[in-house]
PDB file of N, CA and C in Angstrom:
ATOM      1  N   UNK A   1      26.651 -71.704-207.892  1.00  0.00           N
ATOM      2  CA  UNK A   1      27.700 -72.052-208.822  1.00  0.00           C
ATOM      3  C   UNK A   1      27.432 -73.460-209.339  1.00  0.00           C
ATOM      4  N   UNK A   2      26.552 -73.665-210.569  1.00  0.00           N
ATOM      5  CA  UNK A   2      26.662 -74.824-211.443  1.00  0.00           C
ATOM      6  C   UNK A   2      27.975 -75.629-211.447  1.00  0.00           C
ATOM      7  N   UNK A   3      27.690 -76.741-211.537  1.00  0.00           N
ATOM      8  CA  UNK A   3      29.168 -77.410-212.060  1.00  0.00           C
ATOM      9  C   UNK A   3      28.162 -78.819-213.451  1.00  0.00           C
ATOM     10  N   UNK A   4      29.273 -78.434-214.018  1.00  0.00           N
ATOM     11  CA  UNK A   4      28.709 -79.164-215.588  1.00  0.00           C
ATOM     12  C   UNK A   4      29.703 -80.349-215.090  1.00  0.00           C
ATOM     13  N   UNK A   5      29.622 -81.672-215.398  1.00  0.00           N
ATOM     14  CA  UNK A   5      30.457 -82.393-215.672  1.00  0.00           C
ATOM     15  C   UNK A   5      29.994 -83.646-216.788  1.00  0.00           C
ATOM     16  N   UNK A   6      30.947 -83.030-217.987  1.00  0.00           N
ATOM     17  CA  UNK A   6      30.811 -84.316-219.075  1.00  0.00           C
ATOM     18  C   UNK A   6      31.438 -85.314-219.144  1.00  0.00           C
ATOM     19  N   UNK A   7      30.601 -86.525-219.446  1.00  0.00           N
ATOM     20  CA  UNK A   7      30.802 -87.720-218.975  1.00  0.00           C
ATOM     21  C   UNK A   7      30.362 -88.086-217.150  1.00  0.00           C
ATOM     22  N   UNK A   8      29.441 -88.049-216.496  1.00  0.00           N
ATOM     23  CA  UNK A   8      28.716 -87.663-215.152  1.00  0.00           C
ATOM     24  C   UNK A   8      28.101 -89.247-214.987  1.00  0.00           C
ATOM     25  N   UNK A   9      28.234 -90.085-216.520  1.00  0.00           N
ATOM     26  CA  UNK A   9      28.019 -91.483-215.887  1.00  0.00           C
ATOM     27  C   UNK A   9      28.962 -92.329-215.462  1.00  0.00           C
ATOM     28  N   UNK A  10      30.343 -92.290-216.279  1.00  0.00           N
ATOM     29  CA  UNK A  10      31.296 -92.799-215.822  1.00  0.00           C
ATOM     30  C   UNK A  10      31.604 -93.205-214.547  1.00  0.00           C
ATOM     31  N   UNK A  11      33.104 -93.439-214.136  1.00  0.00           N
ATOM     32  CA  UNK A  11      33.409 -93.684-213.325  1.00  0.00           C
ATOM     33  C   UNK A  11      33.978 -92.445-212.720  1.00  0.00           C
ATOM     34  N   UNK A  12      34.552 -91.933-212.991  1.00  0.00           N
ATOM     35  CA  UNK A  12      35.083 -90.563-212.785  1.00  0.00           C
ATOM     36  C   UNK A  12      34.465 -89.858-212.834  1.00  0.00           C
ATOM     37  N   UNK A  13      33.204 -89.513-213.220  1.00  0.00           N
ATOM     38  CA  UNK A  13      32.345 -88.313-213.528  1.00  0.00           C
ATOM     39  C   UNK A  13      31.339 -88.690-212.601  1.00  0.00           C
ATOM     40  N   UNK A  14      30.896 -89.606-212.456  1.00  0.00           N
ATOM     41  CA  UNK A  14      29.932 -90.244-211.089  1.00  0.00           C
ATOM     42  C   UNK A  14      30.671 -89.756-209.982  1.00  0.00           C
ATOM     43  N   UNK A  15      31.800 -89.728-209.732  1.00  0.00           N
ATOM     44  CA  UNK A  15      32.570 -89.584-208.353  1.00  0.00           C
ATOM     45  C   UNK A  15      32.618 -88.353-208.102  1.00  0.00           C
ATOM     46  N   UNK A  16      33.031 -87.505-208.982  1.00  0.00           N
ATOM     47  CA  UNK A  16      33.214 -85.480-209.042  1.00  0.00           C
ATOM     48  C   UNK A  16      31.362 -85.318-208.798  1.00  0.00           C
ATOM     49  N   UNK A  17      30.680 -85.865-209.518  1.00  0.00           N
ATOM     50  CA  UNK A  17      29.000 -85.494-208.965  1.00  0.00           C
ATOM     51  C   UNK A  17      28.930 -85.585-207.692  1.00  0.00           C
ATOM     52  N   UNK A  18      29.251 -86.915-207.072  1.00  0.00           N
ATOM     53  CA  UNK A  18      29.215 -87.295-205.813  1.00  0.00           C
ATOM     54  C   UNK A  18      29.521 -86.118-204.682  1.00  0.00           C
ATOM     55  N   UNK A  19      31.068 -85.953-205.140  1.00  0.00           N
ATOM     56  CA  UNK A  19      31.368 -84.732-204.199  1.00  0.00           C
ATOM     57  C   UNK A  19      30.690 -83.299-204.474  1.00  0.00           C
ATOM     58  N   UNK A  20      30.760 -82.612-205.770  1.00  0.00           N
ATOM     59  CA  UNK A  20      30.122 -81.710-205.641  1.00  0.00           C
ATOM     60  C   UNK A  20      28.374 -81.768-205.161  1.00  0.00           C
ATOM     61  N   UNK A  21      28.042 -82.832-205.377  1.00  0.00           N
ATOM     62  CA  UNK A  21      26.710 -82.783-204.347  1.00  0.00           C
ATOM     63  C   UNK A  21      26.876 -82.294-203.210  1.00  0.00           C
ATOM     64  N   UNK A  22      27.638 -83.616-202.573  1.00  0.00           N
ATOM     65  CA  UNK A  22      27.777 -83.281-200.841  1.00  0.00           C
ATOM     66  C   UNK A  22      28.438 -81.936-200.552  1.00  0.00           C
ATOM     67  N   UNK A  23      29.139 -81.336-201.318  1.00  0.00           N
ATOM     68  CA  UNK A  23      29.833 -80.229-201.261  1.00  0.00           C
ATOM     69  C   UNK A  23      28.716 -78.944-201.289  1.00  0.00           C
ATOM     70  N   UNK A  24      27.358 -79.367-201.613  1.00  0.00           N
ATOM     71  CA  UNK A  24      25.891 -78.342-201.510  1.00  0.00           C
ATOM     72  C   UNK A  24      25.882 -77.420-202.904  1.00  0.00           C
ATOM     73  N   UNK A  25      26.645 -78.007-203.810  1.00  0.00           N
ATOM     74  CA  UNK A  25      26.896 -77.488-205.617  1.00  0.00           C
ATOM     75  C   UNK A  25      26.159 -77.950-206.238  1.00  0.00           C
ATOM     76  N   UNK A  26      25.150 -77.412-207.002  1.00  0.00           N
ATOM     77  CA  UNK A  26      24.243 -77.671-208.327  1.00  0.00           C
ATOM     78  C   UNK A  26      24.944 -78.534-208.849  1.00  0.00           C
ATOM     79  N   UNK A  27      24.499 -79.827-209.878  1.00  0.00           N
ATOM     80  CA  UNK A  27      25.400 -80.504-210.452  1.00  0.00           C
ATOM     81  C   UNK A  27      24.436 -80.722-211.841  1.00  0.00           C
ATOM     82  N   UNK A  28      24.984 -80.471-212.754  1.00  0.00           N
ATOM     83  CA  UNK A  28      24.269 -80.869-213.968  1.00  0.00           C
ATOM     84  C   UNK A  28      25.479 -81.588-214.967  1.00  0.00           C
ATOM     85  N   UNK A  29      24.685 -82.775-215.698  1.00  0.00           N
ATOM     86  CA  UNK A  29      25.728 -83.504-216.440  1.00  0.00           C
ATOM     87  C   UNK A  29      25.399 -84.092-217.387  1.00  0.00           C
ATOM     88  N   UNK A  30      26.116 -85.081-218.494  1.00  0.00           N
ATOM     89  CA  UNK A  30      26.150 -85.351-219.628  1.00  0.00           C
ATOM     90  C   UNK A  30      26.397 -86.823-219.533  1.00  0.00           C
ATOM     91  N   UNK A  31      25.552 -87.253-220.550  1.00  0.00           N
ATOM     92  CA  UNK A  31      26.505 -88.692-220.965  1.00  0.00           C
ATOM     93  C   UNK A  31      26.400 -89.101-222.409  1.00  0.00           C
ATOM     94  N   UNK A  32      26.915 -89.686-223.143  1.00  0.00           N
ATOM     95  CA  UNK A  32      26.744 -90.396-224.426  1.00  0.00           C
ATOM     96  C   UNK A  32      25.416 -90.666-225.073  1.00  0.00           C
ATOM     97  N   UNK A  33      24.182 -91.626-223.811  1.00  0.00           N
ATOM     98  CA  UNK A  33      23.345 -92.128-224.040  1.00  0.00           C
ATOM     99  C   UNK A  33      22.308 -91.460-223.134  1.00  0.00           C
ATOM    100  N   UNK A  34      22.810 -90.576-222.464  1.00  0.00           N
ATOM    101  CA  UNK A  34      21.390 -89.762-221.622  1.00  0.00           C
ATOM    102  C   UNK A  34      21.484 -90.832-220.533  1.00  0.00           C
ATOM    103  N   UNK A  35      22.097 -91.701-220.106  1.00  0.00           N
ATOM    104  CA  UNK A  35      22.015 -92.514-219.124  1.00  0.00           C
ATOM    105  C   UNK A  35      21.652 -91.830-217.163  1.00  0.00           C
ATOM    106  N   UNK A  36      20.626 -92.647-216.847  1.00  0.00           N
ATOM    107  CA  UNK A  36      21.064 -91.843-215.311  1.00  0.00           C
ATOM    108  C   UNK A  36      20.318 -90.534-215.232  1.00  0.00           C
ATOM    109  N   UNK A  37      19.765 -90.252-216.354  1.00  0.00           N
ATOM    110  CA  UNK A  37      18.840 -88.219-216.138  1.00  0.00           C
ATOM    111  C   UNK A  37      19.474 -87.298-216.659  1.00  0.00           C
ATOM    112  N   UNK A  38      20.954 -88.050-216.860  1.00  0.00           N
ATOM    113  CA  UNK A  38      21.802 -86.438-217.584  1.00  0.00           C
ATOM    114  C   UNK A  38      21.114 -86.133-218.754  1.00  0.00           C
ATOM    115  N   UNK A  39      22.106 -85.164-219.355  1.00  0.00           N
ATOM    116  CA  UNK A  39      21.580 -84.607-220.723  1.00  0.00           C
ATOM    117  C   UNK A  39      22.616 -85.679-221.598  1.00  0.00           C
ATOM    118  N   UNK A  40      21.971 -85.576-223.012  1.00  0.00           N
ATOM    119  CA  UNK A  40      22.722 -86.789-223.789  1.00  0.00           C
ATOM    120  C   UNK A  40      23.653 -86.059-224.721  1.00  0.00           C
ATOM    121  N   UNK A  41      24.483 -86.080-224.858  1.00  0.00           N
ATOM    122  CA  UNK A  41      25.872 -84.919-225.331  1.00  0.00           C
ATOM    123  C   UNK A  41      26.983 -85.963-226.172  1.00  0.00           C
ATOM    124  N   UNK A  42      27.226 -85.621-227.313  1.00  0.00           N
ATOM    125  CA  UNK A  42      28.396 -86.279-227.894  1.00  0.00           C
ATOM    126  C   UNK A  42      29.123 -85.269-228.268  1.00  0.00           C
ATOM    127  N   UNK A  43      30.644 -85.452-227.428  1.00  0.00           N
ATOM    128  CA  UNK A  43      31.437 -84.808-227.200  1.00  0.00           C
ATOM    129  C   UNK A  43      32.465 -84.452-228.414  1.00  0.00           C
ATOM    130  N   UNK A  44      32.272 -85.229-229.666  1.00  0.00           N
ATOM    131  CA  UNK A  44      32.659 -85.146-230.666  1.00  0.00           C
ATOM    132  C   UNK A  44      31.918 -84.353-231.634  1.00  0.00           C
ATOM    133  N   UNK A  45      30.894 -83.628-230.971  1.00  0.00           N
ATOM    134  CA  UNK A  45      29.877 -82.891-231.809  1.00  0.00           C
ATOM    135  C   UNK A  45      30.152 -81.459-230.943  1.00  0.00           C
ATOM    136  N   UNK A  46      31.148 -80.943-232.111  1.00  0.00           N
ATOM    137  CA  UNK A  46      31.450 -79.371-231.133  1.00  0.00           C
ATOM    138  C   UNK A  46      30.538 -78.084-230.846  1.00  0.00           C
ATOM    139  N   UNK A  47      29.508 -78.626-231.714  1.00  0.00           N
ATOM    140  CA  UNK A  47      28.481 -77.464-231.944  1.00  0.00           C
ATOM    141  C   UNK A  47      27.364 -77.877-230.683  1.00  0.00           C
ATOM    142  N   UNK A  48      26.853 -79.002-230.551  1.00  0.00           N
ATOM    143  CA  UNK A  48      26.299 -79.327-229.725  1.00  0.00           C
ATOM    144  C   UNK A  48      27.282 -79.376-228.392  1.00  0.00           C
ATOM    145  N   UNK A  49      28.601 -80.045-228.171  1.00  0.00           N
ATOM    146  CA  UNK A  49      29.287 -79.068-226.896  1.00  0.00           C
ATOM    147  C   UNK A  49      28.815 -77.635-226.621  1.00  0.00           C
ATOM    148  N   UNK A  50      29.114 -76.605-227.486  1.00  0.00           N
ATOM    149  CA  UNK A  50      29.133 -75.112-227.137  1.00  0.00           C
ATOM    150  C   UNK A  50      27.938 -74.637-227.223  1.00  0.00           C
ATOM    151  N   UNK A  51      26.833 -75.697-227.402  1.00  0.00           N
ATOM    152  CA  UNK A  51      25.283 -75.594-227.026  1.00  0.00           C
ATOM    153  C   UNK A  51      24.747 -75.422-225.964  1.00  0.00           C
ATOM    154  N   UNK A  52      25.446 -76.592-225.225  1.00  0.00           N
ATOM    155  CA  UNK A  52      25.428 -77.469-223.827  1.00  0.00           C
ATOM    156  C   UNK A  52      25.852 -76.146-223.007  1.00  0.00           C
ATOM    157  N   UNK A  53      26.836 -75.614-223.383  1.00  0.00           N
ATOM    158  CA  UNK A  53      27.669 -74.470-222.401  1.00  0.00           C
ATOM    159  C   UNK A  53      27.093 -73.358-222.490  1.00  0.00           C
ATOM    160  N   UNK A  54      26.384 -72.864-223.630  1.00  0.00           N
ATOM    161  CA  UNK A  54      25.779 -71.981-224.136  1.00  0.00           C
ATOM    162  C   UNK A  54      24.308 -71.908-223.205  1.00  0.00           C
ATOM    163  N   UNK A  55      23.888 -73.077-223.170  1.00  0.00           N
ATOM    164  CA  UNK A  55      22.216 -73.008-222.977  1.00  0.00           C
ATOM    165  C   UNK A  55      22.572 -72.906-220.843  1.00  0.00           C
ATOM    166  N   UNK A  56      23.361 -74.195-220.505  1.00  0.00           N
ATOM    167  CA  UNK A  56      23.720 -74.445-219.032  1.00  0.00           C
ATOM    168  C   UNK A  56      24.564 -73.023-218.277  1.00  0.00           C
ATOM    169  N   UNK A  57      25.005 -72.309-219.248  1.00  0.00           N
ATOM    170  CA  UNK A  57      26.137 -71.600-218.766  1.00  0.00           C
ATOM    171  C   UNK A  57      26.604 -71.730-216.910  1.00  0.00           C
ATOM    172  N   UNK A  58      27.552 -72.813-217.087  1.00  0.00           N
ATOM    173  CA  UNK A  58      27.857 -73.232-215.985  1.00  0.00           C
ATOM    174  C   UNK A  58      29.337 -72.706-215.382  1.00  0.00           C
ATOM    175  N   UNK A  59      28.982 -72.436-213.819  1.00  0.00           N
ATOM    176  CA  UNK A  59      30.580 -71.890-213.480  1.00  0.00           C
ATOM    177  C   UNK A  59      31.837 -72.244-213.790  1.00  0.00           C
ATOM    178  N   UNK A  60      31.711 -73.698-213.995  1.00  0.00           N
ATOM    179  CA  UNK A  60      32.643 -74.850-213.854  1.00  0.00           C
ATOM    180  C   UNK A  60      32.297 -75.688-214.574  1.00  0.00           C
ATOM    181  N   UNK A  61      32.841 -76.356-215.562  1.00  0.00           N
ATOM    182  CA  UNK A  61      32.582 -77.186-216.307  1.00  0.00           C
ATOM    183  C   UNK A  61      34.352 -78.259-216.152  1.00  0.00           C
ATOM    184  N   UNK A  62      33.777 -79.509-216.292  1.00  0.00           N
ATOM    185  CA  UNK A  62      34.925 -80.287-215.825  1.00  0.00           C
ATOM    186  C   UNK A  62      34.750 -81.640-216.822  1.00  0.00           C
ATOM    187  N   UNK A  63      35.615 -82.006-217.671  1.00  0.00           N
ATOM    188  CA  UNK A  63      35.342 -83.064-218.736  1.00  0.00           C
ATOM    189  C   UNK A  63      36.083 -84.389-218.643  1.00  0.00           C
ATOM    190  N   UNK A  64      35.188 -85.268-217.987  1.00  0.00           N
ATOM    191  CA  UNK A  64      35.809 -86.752-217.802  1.00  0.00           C
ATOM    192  C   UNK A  64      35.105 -87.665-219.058  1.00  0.00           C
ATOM    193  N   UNK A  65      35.040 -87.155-219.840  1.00  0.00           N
ATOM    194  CA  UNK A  65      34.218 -88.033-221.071  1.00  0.00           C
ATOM    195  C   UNK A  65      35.774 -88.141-221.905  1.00  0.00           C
ATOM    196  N   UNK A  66      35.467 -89.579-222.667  1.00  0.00           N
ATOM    197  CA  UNK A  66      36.207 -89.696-223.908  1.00  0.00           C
ATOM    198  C   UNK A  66      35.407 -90.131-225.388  1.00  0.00           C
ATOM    199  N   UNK A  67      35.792 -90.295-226.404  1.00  0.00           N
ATOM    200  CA  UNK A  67      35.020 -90.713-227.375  1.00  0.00           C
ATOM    201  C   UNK A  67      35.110 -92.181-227.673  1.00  0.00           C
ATOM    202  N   UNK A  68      33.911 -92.299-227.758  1.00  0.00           N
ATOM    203  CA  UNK A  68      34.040 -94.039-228.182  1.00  0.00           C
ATOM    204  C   UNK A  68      34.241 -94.296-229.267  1.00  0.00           C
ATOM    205  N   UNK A  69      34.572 -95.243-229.519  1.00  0.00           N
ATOM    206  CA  UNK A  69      34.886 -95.490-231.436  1.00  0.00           C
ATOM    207  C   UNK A  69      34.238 -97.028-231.649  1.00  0.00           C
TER     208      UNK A  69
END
């Protein structure tokens, strides 16, 4: 069972990785700038969202990202 989490550099999204690691869960994730190994995802780009979900098809997907301005 994948778990997607966008925004996975943050502060909040670093922490849900954390546990679903130790928890023995695949973890694949996103950030703004590709920071850290994730995949680089702007969350304001809906086509590239339902890409991300499309290509990862993940059990769980969990979204701690916001948009920057």
């Amino acid at each position: 069972m994948t778990v997607l989490v966008v925004g996975a550099s943050g502060y909040l999204g670093s922490e849900l990785v954390r546990l679903a690691s130790a928890a023995g869960r695949p973890v694949a994730g996103t950030s703004t700038t590709g920071q850290g190994g994730w995949l680089r995802l702007d969350v304001t780009d809906r086509s590239a969202v339902f890409g991300t979900l499309a290509s990862g098809r993940p059990a769980l997907g969990i979204n701690t990202a916001y948009p920057v301005t």
